[in-house]
N, C-alpha and C. Protein backbone atom coordinates (compact mmCIF):
# COMPACT_ATOMS: atom_id res chain seq x y z
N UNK A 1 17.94 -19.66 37.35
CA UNK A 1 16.55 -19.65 36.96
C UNK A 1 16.40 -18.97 35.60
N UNK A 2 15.52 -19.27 34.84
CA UNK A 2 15.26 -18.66 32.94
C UNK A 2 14.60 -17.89 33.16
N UNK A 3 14.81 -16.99 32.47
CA UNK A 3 14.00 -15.93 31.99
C UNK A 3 12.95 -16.16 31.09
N UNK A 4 11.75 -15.73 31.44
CA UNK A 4 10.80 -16.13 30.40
C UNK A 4 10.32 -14.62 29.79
N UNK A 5 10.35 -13.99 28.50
CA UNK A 5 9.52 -13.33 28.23
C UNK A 5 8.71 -13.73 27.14
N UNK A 6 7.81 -13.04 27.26
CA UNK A 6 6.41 -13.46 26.66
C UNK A 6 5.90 -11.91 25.96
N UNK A 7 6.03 -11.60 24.46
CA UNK A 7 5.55 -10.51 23.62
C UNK A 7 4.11 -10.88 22.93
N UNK A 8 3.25 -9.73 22.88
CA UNK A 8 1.98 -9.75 22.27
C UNK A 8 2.51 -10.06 21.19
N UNK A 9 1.19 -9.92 20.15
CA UNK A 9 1.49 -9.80 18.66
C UNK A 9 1.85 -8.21 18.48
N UNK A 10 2.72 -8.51 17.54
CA UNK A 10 3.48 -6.64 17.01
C UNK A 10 2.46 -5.70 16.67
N UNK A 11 1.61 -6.42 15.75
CA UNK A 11 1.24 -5.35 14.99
C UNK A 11 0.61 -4.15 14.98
N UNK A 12 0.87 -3.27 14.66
CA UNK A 12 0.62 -1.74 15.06
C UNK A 12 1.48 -1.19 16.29
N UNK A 13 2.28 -1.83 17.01
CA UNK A 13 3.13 -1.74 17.67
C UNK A 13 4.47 -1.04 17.52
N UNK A 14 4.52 -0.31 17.97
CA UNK A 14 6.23 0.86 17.82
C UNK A 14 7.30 0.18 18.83
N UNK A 15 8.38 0.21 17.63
CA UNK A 15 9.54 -1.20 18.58
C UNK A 15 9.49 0.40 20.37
N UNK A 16 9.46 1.25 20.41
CA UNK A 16 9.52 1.97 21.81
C UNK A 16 8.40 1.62 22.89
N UNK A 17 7.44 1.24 22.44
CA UNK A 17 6.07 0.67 23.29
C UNK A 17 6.09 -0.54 23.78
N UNK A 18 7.10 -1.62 22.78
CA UNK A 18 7.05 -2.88 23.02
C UNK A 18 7.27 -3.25 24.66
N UNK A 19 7.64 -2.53 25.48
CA UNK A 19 8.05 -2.55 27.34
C UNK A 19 7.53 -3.28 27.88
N UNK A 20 6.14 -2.18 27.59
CA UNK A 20 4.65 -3.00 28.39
C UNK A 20 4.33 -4.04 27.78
N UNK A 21 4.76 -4.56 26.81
CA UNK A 21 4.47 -6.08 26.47
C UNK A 21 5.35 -7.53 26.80
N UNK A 22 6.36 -6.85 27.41
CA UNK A 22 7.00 -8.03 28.17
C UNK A 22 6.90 -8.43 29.52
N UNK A 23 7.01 -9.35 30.47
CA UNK A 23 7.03 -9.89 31.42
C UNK A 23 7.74 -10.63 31.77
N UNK A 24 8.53 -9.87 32.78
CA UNK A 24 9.76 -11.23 33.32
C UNK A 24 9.60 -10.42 34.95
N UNK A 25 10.13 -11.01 35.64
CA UNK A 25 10.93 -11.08 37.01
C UNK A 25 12.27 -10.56 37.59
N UNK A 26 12.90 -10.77 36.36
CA UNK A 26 14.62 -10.63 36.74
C UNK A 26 15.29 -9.01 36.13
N UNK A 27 16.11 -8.94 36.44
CA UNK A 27 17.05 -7.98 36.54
C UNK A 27 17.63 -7.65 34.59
N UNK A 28 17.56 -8.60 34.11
CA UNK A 28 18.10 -8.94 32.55
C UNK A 28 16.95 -8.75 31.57
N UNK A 29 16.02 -8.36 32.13
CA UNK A 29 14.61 -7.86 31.22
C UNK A 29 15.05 -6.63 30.10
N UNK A 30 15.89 -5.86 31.27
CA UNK A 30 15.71 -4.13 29.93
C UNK A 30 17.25 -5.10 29.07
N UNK A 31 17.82 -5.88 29.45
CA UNK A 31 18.96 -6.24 28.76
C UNK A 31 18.49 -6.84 26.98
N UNK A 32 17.78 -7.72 27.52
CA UNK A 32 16.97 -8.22 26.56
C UNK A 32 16.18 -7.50 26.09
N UNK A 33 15.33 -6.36 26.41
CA UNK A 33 14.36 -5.93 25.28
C UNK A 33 15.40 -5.31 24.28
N UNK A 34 16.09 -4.81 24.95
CA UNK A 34 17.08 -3.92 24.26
C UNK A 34 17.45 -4.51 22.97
N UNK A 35 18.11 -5.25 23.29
CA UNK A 35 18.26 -6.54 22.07
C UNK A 35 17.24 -6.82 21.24
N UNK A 36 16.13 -7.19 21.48
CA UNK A 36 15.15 -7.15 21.28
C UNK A 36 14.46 -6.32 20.20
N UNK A 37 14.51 -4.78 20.81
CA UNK A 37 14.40 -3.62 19.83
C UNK A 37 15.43 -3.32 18.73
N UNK A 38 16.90 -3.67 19.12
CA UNK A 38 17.80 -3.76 18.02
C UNK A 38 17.43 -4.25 16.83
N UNK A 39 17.08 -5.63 17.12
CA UNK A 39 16.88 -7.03 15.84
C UNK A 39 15.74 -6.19 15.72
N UNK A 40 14.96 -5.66 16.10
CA UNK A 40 13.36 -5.56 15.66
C UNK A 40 13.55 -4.46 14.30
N UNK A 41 13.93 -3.44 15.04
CA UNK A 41 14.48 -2.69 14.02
C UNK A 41 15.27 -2.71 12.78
N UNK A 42 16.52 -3.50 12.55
CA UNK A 42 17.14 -3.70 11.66
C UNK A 42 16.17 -4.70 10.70
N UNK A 43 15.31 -5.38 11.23
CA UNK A 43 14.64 -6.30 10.66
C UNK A 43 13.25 -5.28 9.74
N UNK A 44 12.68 -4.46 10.29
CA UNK A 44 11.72 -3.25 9.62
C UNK A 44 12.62 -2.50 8.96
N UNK A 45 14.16 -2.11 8.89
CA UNK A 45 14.80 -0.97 8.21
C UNK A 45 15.31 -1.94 6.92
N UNK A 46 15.28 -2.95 6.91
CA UNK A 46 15.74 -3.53 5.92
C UNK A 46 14.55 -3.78 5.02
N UNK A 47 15.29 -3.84 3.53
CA UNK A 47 13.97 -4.15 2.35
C UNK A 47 14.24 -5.51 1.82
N UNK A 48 12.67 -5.81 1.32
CA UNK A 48 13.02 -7.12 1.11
C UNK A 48 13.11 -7.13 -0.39
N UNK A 49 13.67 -8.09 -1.71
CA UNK A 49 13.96 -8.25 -2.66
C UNK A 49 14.34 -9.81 -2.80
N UNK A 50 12.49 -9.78 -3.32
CA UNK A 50 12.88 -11.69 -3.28
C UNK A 50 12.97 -11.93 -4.57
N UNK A 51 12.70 -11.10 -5.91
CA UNK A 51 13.49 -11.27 -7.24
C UNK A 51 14.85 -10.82 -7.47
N UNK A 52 15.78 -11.27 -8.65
CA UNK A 52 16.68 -10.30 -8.80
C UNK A 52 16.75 -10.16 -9.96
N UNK A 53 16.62 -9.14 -10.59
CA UNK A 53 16.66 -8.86 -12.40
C UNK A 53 17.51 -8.25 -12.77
N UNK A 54 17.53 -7.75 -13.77
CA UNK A 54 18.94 -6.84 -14.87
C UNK A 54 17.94 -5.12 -15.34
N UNK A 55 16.48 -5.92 -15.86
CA UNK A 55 16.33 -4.81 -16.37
C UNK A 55 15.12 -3.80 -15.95
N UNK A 56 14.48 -3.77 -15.14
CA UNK A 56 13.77 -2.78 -14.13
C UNK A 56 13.66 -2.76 -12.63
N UNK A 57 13.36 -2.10 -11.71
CA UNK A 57 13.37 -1.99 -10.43
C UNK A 57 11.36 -1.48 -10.19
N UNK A 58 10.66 -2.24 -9.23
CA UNK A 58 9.83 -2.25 -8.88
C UNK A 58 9.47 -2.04 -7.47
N UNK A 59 9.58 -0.81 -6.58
CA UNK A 59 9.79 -0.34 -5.60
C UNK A 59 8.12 -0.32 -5.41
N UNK A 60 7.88 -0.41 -3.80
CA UNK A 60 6.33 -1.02 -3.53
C UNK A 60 6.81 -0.85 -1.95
N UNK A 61 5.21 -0.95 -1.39
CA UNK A 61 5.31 -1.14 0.16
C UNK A 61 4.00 -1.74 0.17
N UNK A 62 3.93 -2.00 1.35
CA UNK A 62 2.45 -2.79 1.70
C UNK A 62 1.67 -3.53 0.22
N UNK A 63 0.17 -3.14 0.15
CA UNK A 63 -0.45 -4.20 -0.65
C UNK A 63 -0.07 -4.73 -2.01
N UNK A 64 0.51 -2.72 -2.38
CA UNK A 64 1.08 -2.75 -3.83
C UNK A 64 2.56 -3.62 -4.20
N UNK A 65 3.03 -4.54 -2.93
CA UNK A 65 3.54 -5.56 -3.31
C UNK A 65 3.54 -6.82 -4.20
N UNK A 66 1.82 -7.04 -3.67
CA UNK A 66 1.33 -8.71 -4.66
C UNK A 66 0.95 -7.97 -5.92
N UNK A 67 0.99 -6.63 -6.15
CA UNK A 67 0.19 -6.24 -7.66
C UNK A 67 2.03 -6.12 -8.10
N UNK A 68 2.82 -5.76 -7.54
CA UNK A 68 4.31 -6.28 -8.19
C UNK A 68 4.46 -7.07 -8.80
N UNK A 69 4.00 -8.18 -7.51
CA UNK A 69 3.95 -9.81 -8.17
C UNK A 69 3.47 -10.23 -9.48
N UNK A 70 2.44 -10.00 -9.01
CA UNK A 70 1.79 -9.77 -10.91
C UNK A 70 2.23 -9.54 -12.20
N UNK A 71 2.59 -8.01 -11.75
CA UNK A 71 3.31 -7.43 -13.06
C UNK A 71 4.49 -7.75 -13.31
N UNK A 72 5.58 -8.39 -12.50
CA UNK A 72 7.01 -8.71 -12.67
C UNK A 72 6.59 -10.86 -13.67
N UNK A 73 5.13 -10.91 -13.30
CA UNK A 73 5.33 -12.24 -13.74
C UNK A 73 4.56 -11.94 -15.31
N UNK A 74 3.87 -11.25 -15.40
CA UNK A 74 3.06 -10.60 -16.63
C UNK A 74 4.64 -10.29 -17.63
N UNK A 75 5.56 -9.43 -16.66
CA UNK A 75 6.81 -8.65 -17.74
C UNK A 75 7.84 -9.81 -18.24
N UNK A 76 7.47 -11.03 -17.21
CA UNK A 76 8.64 -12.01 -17.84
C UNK A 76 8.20 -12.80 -18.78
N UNK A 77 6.98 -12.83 -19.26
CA UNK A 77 6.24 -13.24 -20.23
C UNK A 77 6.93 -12.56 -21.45
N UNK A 78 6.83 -11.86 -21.42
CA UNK A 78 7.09 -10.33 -22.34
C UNK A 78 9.34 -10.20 -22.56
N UNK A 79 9.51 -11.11 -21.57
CA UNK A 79 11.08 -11.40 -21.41
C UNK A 79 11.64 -9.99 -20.77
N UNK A 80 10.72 -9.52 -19.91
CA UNK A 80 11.81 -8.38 -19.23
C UNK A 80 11.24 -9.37 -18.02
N UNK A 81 13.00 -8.65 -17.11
CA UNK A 81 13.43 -9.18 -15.96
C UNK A 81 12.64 -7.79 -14.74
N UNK A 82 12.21 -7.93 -13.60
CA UNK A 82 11.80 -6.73 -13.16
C UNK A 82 12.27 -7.12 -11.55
N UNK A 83 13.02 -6.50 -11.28
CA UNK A 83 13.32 -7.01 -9.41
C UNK A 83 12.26 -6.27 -8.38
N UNK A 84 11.87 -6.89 -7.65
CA UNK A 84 10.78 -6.86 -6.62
C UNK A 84 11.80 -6.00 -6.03
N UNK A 85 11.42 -4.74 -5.23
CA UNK A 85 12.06 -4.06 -3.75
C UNK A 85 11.17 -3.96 -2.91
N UNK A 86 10.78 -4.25 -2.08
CA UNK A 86 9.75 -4.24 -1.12
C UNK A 86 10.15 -3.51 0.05
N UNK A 87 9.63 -2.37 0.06
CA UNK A 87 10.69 -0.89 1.26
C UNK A 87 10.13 -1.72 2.43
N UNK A 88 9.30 -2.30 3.17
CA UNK A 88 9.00 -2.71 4.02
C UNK A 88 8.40 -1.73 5.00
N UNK A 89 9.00 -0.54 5.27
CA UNK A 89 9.05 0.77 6.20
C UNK A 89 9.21 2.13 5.12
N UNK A 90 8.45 2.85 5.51
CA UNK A 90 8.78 4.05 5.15
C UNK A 90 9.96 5.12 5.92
N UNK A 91 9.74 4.73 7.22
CA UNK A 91 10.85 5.69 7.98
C UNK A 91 11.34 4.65 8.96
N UNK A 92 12.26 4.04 9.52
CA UNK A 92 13.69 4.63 8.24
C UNK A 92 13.71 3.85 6.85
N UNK A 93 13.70 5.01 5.95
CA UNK A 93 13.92 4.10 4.38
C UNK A 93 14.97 3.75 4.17
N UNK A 94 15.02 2.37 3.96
CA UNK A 94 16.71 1.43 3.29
C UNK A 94 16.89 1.94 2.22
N UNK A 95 17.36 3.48 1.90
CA UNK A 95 17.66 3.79 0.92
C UNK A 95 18.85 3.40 -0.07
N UNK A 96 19.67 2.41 1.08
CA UNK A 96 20.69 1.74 0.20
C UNK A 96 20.54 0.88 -0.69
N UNK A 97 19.22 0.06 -0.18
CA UNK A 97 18.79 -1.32 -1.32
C UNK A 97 18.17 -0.54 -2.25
N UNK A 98 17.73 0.41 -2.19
CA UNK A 98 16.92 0.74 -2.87
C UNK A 98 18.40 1.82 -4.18
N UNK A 99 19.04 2.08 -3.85
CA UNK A 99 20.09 2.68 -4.39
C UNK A 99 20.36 1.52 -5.35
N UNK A 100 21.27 0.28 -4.55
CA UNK A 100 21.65 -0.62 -5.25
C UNK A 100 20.65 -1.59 -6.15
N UNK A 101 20.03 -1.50 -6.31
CA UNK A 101 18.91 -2.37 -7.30
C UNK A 101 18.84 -1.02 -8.19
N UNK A 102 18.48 0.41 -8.19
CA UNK A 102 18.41 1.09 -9.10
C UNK A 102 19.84 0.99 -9.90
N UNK A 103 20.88 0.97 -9.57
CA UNK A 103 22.25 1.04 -9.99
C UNK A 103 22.04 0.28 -10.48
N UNK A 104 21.27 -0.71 -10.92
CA UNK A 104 21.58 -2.33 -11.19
C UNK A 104 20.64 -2.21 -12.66
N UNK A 105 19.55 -1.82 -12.61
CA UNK A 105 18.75 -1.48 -13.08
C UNK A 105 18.57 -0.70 -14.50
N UNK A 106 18.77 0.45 -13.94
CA UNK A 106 18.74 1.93 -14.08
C UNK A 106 17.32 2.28 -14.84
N UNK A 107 16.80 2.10 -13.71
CA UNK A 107 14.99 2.10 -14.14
C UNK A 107 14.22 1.19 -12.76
N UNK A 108 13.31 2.45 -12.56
CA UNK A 108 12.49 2.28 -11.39
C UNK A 108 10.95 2.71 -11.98
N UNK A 109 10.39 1.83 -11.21
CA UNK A 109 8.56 2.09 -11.02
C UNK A 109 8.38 2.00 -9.62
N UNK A 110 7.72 3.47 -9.30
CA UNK A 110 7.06 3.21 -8.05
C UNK A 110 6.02 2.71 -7.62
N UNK A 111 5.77 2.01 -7.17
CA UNK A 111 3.91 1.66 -6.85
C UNK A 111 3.44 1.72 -5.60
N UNK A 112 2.25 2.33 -5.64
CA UNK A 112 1.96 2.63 -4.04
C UNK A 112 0.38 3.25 -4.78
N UNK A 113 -0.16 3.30 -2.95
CA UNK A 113 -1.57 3.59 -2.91
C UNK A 113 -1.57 4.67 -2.19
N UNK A 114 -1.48 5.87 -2.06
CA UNK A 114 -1.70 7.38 -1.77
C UNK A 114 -2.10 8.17 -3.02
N UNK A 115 -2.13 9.41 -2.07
CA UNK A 115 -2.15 10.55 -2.82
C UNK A 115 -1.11 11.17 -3.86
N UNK A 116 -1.95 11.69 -4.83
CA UNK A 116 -0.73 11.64 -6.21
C UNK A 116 0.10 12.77 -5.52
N UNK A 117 -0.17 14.42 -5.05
CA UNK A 117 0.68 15.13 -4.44
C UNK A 117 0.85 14.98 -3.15
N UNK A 118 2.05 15.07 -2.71
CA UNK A 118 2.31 14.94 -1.54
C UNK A 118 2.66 13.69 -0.49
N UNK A 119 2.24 12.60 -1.67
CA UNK A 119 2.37 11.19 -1.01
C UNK A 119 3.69 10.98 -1.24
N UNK A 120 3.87 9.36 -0.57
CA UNK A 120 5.46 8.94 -0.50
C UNK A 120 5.86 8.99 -1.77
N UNK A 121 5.17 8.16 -2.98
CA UNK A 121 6.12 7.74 -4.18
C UNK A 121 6.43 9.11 -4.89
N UNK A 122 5.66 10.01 -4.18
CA UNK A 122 6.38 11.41 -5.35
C UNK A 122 7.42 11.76 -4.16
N UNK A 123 8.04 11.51 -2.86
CA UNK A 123 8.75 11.47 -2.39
C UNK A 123 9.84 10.59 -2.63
N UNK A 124 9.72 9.73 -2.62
CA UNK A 124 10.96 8.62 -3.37
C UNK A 124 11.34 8.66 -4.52
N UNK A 125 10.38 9.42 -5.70
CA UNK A 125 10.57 9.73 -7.09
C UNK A 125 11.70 10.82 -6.78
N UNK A 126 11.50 11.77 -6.09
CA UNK A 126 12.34 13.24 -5.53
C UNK A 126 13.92 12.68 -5.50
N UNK A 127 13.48 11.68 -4.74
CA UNK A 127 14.85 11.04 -3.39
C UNK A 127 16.13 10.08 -4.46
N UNK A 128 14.96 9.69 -5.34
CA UNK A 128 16.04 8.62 -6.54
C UNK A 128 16.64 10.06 -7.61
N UNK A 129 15.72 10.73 -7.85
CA UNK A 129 16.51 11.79 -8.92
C UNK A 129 17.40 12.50 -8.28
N UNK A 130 17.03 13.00 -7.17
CA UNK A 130 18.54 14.21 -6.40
C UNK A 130 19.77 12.75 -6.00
N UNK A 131 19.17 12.14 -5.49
CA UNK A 131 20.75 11.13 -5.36
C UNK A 131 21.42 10.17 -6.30
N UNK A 132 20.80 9.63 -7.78
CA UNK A 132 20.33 8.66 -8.74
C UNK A 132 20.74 9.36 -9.78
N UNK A 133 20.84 10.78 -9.78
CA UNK A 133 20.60 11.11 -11.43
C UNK A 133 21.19 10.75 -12.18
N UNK A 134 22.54 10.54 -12.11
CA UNK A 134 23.71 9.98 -13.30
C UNK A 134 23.46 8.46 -13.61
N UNK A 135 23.15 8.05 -12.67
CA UNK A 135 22.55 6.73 -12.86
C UNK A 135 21.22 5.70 -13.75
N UNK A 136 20.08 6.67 -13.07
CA UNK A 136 18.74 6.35 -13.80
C UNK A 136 18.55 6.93 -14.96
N UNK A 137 17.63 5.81 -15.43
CA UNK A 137 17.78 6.40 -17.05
C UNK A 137 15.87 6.60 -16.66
N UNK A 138 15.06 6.15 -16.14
CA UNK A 138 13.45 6.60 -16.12
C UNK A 138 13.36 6.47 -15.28
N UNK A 139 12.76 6.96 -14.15
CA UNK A 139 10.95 6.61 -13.06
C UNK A 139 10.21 7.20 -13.36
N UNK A 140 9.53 6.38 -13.01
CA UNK A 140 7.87 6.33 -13.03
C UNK A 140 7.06 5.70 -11.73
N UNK A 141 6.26 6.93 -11.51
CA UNK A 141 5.29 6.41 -10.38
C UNK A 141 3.78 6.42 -10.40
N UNK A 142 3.43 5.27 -10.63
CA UNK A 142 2.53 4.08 -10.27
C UNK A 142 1.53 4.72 -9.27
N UNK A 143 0.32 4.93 -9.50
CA UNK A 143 -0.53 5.06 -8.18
C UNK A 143 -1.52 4.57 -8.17
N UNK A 144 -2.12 3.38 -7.55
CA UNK A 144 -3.35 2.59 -7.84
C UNK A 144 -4.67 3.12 -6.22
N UNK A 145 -5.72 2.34 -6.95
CA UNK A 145 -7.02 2.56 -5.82
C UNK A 145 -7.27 1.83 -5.40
């Protein structure tokens, strides 16, 4: 006999809550969420980077993504190359993509919508200079309304 499970929509959803949103019968339920929460996870810890450029890095989460968009198509006008990083998640941060596109780079803009002290991009500004320094040659962080 199949297993059927059946998940709400995610959103606002913590891959640990997802439980109560499945429904099955059988014995292979926690087998599968399990799985389930694996892919879910690796899929939020990973960043996305649907450009690839030579000469800036454009690090973003949520809205301040499509204003990326913008400006990476505004900079190629202008003949600079700018690679999209899209952190996707703040915790856990793919600090590796985000490593390797700066290496690539060596020049980052942060963009994001918080608070100028205390918010993430002056956290990731922190996080690229203590691990980055020999590497980056500028950041700069971006804070829009």
């Amino acid at each position: 006999m199949a297993t059927t499970i059946t998940v709400t929509p995610l959103f606002g959803l913590s891959p640990d809550s997802l439980e109560s949103t499945v429904s099955s019968s059988t014995g292979t339920n926690k087998t599968r969420m399990t799985e389930f929460k694996l892919r879910l996870r690796a899929y939020a810890a990973a960043c996305s980077v649907p450009f690839l450029a030579s000469d800036m890095s454009l690090l973003c989460y949520g809205a301040a993504y499509y204003l990326c968009l913008e400006a990476a198509e505004a900079l190629h006008q202008d003949n600079i190359d700018a690679e999209i990083v899209d952190l996707r998640t703040l915790k856990p941060l793919d600090m590796d993509t985000v490593s390797e596109s700066i290496q690539k780079t060596h020049r980052a803009v942060i963009v994001h919508e918080a608070c100028v002290t205390g918010g993430f991009g002056a956290e990731l500004a922190a996080r690229i200079q203590d691990e980055l320094f020999d590497v980056v040659n500028a950041v700069r962080a971006v804070m829009y309304r």
